[in-house]
N, C-alpha and C. Protein backbone atom coordinates (compact mmCIF):
# COMPACT_ATOMS: atom_id res chain seq x y z
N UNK A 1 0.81 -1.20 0.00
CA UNK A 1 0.00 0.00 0.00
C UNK A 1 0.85 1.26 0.00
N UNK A 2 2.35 1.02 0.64
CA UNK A 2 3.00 2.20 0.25
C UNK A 2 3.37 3.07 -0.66
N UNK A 3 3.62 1.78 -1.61
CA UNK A 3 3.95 2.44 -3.12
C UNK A 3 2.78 2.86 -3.92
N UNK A 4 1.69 2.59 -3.74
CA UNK A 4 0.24 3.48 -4.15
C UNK A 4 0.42 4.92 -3.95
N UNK A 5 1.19 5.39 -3.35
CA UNK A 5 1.49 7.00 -3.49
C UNK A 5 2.11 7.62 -4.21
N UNK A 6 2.97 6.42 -4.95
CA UNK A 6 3.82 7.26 -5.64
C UNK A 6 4.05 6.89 -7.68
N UNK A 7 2.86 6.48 -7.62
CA UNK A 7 1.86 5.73 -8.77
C UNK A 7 2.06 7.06 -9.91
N UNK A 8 0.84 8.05 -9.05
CA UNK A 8 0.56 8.99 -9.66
C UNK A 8 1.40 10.11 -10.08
N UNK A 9 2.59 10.34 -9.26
CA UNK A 9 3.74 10.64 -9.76
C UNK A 9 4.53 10.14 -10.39
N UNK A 10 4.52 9.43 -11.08
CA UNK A 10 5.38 8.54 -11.85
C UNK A 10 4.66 8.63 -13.35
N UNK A 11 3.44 8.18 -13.36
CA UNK A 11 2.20 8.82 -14.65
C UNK A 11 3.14 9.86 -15.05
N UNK A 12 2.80 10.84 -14.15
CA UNK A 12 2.51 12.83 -14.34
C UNK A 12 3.57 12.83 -15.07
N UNK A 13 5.51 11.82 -14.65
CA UNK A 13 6.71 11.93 -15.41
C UNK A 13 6.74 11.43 -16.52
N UNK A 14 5.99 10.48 -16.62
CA UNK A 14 6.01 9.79 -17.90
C UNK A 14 5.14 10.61 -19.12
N UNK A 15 3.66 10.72 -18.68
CA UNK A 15 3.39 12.48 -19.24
C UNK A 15 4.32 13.17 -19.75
N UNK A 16 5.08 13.64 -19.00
CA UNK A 16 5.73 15.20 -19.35
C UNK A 16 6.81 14.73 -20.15
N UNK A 17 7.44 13.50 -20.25
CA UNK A 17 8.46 13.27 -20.98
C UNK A 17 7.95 12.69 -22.49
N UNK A 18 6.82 12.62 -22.11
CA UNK A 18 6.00 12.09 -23.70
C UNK A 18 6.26 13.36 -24.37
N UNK A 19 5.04 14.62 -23.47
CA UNK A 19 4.82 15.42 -24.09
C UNK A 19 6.11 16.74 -24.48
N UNK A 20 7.18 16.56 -23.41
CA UNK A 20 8.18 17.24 -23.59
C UNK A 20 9.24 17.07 -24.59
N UNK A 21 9.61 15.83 -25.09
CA UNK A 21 10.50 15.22 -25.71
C UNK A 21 10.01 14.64 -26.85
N UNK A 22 9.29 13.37 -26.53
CA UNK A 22 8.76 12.50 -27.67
C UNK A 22 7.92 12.81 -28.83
N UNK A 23 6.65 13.60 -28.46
CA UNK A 23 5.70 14.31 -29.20
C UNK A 23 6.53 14.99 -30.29
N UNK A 24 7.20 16.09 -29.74
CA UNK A 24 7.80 17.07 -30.88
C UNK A 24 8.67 16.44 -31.63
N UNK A 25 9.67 15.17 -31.07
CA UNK A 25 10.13 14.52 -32.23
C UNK A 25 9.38 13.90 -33.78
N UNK A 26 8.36 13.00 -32.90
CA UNK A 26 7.69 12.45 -33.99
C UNK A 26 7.17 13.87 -34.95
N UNK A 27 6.49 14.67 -34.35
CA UNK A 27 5.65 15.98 -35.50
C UNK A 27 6.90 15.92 -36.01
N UNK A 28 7.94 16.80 -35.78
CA UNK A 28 9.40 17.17 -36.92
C UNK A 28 9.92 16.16 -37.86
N UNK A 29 9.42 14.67 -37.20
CA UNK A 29 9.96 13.79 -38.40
C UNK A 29 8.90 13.66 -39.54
N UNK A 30 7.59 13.57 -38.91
CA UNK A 30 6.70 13.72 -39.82
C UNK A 30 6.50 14.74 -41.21
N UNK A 31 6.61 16.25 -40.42
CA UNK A 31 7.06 17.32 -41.36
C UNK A 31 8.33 16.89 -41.97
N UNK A 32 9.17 16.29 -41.89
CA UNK A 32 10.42 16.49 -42.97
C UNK A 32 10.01 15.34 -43.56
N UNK A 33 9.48 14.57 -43.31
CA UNK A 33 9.00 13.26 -44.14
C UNK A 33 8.36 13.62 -45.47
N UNK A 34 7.05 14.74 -45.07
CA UNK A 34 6.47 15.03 -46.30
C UNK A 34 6.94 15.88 -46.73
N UNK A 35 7.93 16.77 -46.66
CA UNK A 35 9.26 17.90 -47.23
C UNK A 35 9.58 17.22 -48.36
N UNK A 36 10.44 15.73 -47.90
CA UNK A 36 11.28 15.05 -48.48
C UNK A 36 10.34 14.24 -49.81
N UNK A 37 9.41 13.99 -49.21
CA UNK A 37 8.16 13.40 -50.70
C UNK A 37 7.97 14.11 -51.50
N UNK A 38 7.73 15.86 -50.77
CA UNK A 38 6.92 16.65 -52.00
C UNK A 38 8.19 17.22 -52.56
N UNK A 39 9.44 16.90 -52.78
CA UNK A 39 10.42 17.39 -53.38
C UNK A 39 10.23 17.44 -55.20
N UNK A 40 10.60 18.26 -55.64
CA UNK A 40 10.33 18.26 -57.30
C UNK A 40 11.45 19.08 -57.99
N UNK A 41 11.24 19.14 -59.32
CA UNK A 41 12.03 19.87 -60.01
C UNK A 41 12.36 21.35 -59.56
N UNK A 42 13.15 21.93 -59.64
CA UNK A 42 12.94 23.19 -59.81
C UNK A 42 13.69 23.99 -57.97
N UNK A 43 13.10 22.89 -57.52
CA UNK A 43 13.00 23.40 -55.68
C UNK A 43 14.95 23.60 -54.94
N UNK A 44 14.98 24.71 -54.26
CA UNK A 44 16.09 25.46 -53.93
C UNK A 44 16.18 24.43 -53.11
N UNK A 45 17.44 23.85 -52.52
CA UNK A 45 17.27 22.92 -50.80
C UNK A 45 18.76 23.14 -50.49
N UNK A 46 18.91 22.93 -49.30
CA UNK A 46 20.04 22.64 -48.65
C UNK A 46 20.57 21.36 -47.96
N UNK A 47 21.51 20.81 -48.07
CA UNK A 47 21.62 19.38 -48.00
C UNK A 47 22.56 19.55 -46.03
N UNK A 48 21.98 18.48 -45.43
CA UNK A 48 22.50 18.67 -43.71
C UNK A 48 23.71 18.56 -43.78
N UNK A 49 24.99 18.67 -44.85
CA UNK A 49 26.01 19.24 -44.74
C UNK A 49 26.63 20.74 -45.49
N UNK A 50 25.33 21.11 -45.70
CA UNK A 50 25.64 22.76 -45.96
C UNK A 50 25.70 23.06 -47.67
N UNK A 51 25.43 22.14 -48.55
CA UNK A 51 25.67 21.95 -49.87
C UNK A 51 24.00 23.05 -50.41
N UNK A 52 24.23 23.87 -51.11
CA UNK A 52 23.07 24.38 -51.44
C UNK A 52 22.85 24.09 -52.80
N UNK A 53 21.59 23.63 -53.41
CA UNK A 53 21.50 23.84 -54.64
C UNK A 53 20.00 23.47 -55.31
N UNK A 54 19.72 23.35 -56.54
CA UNK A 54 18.46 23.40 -56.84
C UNK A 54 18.21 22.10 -57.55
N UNK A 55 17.20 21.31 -57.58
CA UNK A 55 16.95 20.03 -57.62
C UNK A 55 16.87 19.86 -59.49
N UNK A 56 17.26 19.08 -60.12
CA UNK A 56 17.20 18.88 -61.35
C UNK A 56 16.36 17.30 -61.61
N UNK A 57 16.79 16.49 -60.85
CA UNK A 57 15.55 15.13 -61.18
C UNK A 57 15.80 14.59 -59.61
N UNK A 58 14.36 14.00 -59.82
CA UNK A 58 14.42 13.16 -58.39
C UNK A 58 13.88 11.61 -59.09
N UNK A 59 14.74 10.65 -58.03
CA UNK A 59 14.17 9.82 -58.45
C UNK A 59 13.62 8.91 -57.19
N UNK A 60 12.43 8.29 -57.54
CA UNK A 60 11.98 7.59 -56.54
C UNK A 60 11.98 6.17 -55.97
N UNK A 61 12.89 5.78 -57.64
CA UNK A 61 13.05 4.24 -57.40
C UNK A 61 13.81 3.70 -55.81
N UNK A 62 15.30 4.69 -56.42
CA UNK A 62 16.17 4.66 -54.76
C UNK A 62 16.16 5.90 -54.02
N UNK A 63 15.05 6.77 -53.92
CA UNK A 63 15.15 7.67 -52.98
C UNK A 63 16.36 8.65 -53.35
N UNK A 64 16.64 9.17 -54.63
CA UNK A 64 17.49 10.23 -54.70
C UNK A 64 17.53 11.16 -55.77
N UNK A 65 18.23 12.03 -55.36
CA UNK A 65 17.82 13.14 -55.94
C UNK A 65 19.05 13.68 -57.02
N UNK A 66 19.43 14.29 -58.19
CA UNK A 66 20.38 14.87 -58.42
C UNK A 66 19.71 16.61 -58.37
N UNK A 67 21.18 17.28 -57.64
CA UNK A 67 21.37 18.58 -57.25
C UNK A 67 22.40 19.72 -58.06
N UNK A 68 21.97 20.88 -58.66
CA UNK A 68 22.96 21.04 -59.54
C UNK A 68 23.51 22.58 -58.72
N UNK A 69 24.60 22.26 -58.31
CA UNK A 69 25.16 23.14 -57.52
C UNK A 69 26.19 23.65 -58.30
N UNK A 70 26.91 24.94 -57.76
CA UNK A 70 27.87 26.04 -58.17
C UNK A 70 29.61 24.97 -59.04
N UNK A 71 29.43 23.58 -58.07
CA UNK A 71 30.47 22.47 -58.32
C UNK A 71 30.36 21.87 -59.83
N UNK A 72 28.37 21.66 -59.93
CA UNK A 72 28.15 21.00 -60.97
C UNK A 72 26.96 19.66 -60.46
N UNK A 73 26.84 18.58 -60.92
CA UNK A 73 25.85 18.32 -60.56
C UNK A 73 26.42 16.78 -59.51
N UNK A 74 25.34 16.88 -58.57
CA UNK A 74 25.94 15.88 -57.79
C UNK A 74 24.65 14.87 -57.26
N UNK A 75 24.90 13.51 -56.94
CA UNK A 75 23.37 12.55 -56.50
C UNK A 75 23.61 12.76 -55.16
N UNK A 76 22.55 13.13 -54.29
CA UNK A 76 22.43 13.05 -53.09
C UNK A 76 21.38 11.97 -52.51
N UNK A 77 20.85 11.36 -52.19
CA UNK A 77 20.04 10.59 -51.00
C UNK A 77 19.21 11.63 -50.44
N UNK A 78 18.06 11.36 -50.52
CA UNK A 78 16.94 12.20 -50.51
C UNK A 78 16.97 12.58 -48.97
N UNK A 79 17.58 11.76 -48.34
CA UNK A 79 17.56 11.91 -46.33
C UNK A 79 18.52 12.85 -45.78
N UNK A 80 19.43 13.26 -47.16
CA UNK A 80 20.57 14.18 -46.80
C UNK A 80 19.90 15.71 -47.27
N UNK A 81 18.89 16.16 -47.28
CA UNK A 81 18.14 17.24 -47.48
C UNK A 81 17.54 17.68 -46.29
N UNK A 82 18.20 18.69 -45.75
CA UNK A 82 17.19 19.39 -44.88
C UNK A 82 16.46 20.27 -44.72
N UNK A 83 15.52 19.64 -43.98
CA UNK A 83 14.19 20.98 -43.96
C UNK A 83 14.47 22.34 -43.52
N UNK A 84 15.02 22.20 -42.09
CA UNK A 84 15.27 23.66 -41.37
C UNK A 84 16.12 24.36 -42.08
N UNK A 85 17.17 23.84 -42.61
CA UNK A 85 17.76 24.86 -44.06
C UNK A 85 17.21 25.43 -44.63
N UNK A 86 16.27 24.21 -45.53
CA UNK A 86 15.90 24.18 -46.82
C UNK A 86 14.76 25.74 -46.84
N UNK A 87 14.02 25.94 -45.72
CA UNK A 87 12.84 26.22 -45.53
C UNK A 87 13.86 27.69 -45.16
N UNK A 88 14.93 28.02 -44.69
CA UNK A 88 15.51 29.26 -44.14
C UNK A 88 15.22 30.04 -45.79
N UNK A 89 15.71 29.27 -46.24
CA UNK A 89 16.19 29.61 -47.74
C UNK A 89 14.92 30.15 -48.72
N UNK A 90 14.09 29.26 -48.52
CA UNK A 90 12.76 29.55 -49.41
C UNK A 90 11.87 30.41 -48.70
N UNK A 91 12.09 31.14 -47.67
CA UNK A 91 11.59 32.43 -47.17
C UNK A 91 12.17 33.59 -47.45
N UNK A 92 13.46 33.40 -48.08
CA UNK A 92 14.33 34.32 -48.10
C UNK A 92 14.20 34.77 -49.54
């Protein structure tokens, strides 16, 4: 019967670490999930090692994309595109 007190505190942590931590992961993966789908011709992006450039074909067989940057054109992996970049950029 002792440990019946301390039940409900233990909930309330598990709560807050859902809602503090876990929740906002899943939404952000979700949003870059459909980022990464609705990708198309034409679209400015930034790749999560700083590579900027504008998308020339995507392909969907293996998930990748070619990018034609200032270098020339390069295949990236559609998972190496990031949103929080990508999105700095297309406001700008």
């Amino acid at each position: 019967m002792e440990g019946f007190g301390q039940l409900p505190l233990l909930i309330m942590m598990l709560l807050a670490f859902y809602l503090i931590l876990i929740l906002p992961q899943t939404r952000r993966a979700k949003k870059e999930k459909k980022f990464i789908s609705a990708l198309k011709k034409g679209d400015m992006v930034v790749t999560k090692s700083g590579m900027h450039g504008r998308v020339l074909e995507v392909n969907d067989n293996n998930n990748t994309c070619v990018l034609e940057t200032m270098a020339g054109k390069i295949k990236f992996d559609r998972s190496a595109i990031s949103l929080e970049m990508s999105s700095k950029i297309i406001k700008k």
